[in-house]
C-alpha atoms as a PDB file:
ATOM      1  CA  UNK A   1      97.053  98.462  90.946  1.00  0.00           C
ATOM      2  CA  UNK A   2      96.693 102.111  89.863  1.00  0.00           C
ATOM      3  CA  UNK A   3      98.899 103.212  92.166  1.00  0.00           C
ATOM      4  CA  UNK A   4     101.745 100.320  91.647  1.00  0.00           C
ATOM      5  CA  UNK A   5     101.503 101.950  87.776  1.00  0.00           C
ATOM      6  CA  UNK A   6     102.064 105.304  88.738  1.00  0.00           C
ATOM      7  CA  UNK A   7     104.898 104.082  91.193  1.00  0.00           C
ATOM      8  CA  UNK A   8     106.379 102.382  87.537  1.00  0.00           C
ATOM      9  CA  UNK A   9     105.464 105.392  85.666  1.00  0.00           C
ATOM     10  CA  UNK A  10     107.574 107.253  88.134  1.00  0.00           C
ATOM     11  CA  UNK A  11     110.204 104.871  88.196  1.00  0.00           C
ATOM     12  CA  UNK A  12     110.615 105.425  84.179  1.00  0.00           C
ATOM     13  CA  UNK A  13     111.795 108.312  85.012  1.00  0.00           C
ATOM     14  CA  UNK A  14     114.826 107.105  85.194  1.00  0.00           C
ATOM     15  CA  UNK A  15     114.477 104.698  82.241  1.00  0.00           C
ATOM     16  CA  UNK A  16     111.960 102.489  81.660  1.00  0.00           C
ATOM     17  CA  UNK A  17     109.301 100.578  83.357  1.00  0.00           C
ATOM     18  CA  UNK A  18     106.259  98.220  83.804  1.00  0.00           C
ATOM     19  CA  UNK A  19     103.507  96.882  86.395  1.00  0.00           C
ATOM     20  CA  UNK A  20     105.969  94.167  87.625  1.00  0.00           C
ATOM     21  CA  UNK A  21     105.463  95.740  91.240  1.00  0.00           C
ATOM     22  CA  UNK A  22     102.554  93.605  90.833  1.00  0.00           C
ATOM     23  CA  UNK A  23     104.401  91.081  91.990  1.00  0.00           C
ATOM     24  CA  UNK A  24     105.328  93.169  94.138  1.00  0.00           C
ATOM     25  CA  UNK A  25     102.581  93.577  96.214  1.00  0.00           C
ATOM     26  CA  UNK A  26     102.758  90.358  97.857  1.00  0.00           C
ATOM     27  CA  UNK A  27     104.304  90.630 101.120  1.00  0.00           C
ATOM     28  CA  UNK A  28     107.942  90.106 101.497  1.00  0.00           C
ATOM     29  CA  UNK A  29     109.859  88.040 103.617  1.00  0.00           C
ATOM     30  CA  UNK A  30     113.561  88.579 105.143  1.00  0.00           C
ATOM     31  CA  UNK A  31     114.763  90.869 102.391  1.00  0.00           C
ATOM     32  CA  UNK A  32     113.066  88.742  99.468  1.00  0.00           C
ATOM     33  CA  UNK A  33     113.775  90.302  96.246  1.00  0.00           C
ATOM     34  CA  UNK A  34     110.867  90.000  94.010  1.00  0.00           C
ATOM     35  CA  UNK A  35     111.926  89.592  90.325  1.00  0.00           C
ATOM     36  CA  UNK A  36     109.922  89.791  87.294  1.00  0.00           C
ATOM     37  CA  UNK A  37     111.138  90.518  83.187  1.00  0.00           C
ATOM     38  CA  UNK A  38     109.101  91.969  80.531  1.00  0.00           C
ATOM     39  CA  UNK A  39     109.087  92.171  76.836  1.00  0.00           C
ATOM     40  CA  UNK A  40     108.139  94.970  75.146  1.00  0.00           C
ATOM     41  CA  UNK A  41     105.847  94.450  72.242  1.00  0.00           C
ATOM     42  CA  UNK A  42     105.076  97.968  71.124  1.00  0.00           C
ATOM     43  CA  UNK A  43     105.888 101.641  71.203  1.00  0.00           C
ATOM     44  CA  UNK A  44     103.995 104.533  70.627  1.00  0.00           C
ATOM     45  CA  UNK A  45     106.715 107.518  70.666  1.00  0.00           C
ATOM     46  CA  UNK A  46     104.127 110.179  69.905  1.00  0.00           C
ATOM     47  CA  UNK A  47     102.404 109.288  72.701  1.00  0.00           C
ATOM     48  CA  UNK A  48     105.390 107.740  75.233  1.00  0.00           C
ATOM     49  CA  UNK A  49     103.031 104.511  75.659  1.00  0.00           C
ATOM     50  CA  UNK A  50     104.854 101.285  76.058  1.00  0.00           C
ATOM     51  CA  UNK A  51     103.471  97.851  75.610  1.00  0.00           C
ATOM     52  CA  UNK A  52     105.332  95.325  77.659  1.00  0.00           C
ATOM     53  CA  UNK A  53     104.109  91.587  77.575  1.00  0.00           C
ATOM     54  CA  UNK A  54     104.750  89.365  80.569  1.00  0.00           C
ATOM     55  CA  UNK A  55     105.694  85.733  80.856  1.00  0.00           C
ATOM     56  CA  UNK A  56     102.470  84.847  80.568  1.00  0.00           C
ATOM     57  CA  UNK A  57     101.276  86.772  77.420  1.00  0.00           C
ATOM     58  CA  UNK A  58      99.218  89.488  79.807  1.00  0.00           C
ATOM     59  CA  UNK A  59     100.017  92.438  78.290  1.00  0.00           C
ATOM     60  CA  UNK A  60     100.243  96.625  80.066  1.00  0.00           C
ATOM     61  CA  UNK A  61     100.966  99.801  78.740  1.00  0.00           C
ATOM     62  CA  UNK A  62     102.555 102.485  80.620  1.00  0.00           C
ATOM     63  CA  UNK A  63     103.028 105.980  79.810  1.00  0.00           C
ATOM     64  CA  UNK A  64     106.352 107.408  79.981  1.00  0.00           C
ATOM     65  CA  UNK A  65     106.461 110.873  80.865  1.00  0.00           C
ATOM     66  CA  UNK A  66     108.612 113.755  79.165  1.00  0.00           C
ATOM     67  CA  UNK A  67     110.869 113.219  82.152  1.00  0.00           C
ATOM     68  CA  UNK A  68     112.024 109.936  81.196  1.00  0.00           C
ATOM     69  CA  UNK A  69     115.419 109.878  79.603  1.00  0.00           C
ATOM     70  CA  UNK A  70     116.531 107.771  76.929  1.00  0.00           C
ATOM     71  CA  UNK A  71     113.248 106.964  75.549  1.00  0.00           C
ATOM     72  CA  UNK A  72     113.983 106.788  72.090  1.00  0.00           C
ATOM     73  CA  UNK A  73     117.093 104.336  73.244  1.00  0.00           C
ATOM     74  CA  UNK A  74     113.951 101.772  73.755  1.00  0.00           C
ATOM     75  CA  UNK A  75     112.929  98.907  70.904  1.00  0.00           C
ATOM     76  CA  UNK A  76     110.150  96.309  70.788  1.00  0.00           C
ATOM     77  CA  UNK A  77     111.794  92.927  71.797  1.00  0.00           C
ATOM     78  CA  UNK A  78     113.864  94.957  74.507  1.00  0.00           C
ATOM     79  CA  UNK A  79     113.568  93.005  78.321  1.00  0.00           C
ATOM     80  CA  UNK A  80     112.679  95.006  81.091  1.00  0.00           C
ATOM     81  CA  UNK A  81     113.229  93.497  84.245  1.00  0.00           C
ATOM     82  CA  UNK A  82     112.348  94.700  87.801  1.00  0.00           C
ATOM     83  CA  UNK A  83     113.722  93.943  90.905  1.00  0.00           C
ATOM     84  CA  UNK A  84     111.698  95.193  94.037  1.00  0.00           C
ATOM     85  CA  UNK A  85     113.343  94.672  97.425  1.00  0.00           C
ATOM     86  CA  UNK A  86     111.988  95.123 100.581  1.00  0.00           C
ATOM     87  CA  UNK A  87     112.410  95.021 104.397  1.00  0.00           C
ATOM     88  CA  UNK A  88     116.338  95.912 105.404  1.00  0.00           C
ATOM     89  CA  UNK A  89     115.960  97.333 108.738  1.00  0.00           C
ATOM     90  CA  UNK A  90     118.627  99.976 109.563  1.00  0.00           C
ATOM     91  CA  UNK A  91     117.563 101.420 112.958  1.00  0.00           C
ATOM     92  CA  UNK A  92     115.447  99.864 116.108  1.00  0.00           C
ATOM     93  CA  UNK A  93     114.820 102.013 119.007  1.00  0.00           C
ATOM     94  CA  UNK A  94     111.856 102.492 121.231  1.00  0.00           C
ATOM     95  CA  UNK A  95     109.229 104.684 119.874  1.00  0.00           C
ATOM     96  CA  UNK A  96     108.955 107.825 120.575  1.00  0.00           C
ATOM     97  CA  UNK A  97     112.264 108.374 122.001  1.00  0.00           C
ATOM     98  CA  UNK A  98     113.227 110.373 119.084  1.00  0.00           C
ATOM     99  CA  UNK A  99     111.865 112.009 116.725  1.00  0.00           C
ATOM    100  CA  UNK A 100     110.746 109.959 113.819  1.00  0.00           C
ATOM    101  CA  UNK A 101     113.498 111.036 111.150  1.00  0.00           C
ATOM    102  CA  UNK A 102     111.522 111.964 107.561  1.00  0.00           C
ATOM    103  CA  UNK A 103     111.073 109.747 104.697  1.00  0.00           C
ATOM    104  CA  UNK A 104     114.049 109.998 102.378  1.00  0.00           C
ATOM    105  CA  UNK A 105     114.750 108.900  98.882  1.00  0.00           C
ATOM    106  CA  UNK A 106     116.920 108.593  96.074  1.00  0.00           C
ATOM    107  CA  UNK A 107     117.576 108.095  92.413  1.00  0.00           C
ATOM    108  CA  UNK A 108     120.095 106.303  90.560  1.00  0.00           C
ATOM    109  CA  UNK A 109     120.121 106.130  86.891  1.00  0.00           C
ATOM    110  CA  UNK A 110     122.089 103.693  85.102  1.00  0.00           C
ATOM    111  CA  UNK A 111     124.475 104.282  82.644  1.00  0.00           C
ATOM    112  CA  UNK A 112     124.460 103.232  79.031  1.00  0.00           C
ATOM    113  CA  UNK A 113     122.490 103.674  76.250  1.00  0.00           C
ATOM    114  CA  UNK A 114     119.332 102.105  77.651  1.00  0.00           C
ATOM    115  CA  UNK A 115     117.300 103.232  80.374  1.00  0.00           C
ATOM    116  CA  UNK A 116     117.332 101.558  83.753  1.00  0.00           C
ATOM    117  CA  UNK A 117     118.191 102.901  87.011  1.00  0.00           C
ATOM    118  CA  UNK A 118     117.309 102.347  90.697  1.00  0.00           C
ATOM    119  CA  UNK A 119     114.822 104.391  93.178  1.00  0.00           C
ATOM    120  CA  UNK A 120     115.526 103.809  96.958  1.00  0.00           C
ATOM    121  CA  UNK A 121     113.156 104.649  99.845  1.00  0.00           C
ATOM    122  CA  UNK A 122     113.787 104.702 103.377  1.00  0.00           C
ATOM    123  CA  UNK A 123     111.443 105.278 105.838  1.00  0.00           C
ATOM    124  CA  UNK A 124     110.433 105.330 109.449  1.00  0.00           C
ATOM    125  CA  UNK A 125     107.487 103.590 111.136  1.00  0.00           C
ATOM    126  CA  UNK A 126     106.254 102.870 114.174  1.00  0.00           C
ATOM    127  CA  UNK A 127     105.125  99.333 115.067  1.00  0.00           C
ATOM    128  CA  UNK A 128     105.075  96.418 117.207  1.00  0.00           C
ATOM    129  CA  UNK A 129     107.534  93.397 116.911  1.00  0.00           C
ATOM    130  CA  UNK A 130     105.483  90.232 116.939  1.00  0.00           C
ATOM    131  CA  UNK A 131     108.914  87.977 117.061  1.00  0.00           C
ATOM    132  CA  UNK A 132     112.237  87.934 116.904  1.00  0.00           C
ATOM    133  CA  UNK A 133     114.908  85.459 115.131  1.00  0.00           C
ATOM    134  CA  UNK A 134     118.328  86.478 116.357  1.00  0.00           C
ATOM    135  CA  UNK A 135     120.279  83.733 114.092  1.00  0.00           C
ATOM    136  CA  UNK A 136     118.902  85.905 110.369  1.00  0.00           C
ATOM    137  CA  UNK A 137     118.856  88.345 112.390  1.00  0.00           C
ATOM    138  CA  UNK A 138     115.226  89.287 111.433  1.00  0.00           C
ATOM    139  CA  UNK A 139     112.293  90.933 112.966  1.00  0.00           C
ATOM    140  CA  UNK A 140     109.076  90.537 112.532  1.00  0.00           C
ATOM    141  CA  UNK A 141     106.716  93.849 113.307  1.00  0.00           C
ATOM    142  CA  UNK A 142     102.600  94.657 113.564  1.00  0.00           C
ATOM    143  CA  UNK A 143     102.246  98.278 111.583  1.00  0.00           C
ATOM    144  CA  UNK A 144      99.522 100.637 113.351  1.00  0.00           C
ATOM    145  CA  UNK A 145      96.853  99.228 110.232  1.00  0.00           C
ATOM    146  CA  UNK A 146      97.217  95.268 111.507  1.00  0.00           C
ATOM    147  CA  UNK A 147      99.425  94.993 108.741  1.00  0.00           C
ATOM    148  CA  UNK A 148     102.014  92.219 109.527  1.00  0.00           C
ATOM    149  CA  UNK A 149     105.876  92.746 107.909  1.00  0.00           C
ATOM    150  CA  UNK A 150     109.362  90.815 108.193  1.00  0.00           C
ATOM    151  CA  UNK A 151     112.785  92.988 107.948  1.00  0.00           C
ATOM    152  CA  UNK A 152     115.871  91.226 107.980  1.00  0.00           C
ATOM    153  CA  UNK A 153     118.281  93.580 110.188  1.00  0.00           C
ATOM    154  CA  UNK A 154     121.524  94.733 108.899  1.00  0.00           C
ATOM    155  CA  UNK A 155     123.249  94.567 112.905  1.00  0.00           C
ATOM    156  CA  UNK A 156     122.267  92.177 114.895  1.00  0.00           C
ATOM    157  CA  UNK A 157     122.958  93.804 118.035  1.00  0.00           C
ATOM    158  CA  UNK A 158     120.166  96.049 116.915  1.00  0.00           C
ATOM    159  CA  UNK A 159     118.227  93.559 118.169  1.00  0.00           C
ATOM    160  CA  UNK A 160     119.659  93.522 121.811  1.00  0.00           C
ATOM    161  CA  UNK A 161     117.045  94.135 124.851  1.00  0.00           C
ATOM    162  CA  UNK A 162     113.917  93.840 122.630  1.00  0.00           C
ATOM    163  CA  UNK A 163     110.900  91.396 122.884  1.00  0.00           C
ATOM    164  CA  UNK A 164     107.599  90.461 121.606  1.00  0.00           C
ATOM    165  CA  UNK A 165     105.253  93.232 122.531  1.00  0.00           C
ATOM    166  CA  UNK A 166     107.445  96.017 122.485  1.00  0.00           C
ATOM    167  CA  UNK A 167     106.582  98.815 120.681  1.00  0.00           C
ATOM    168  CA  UNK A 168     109.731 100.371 118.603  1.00  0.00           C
ATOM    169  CA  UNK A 169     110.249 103.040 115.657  1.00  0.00           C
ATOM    170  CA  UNK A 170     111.868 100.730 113.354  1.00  0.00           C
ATOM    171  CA  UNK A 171     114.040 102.346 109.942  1.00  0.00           C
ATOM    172  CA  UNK A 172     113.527 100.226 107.032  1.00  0.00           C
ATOM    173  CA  UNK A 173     114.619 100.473 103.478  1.00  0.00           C
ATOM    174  CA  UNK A 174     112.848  99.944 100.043  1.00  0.00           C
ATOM    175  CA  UNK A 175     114.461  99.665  96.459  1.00  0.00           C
ATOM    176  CA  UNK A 176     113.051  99.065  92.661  1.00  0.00           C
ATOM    177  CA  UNK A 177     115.820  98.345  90.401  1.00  0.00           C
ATOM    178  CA  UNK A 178     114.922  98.388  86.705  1.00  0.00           C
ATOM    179  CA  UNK A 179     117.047  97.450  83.727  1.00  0.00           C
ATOM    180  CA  UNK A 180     116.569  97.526  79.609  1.00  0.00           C
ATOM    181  CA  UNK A 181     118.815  95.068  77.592  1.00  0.00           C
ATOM    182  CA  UNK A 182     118.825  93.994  73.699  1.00  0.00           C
ATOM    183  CA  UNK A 183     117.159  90.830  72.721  1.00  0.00           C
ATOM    184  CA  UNK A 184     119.662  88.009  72.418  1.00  0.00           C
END
């Protein structure tokens, strides 16, 4: 949970932020796009702490850092929602037979007086497909920690001359969108 924070308290960096990757954590499905809004209830500018409340009154604060823009742009009553998605695989190819190509990301902020922004990751692993549903298309993969994940892929012919069992370097992309609006 720590480490979801600090992933938020990065994230604020380009405008605001809570532990919504919470939700987060559970595993995804087929490009599922985990959503979650927050209220905040208090701010502490002196010491960039925010208080956001969730749905169900459970409450988090989370320190913005100095590199967070547009803090002062934030109120109580604002809504902060996240949107985490997960699992859009760009690339299949059999592993090893190229190098694996470095983790990249990116930054977006938002414009407008409120924060928000989005951070994209992508990044290359190397796993082993467990199945394969050509009519998503999606593939289903075994990471080297037994961890099981589903990516829906973006070409289907990606797919093409692949089976259960195989072992592939597979490209995959992340994203956390956050946005601030005004109380209604």
């Amino acid at each position: 949970m720590k480490m979801l924070i600090m992933v938020v308290a990065t994230t604020l960096a380009i405008g605001s932020g809570v532990s919504t990757i919470a939700a987060a954590q559970k595993p995804t499905n087929t490009a599922e796009v985990v959503s979650a809004t927050f209220t905040i209830t208090a701010i502490d500018a002196a010491s960039r702490l925010v208080t956001l409340k969730d749905k169900d009154g459970a409450s988090q604060q989370i320190v913005c850092g100095p590199e967070v823009q547009r803090f002062d742009q934030l109120k109580v009553g604002d809504k902060v929602t996240f949107r985490y998605y997960e699992s859009i695989a760009t690339a299949i190819r059999r592993a090893g037979s190229a190098p694996l190509a470095p983790a990249s990301a990116g930054v977006t902020r938002t414009p407008g007086v409120k924060p928000g922004g989005t951070i994209a990751e992508q990044l290359t692993a190397t796993v082993t497909i467990e199945a394969i549903d050509p009519k998503v298309p999606s593939v289903t993969v075994r990471t080297e920690d037994g961890s099981k994940l589903s990516f829906k892929v973006d070409n289907k012919k990606n797919l093409e001359g692949y089976k259960p069992g195989d072992k592939v370097d597979v490209t995959y992309t992340q994203a956390l969108a956050i946005s601030v609006a005004s109380p209604k």
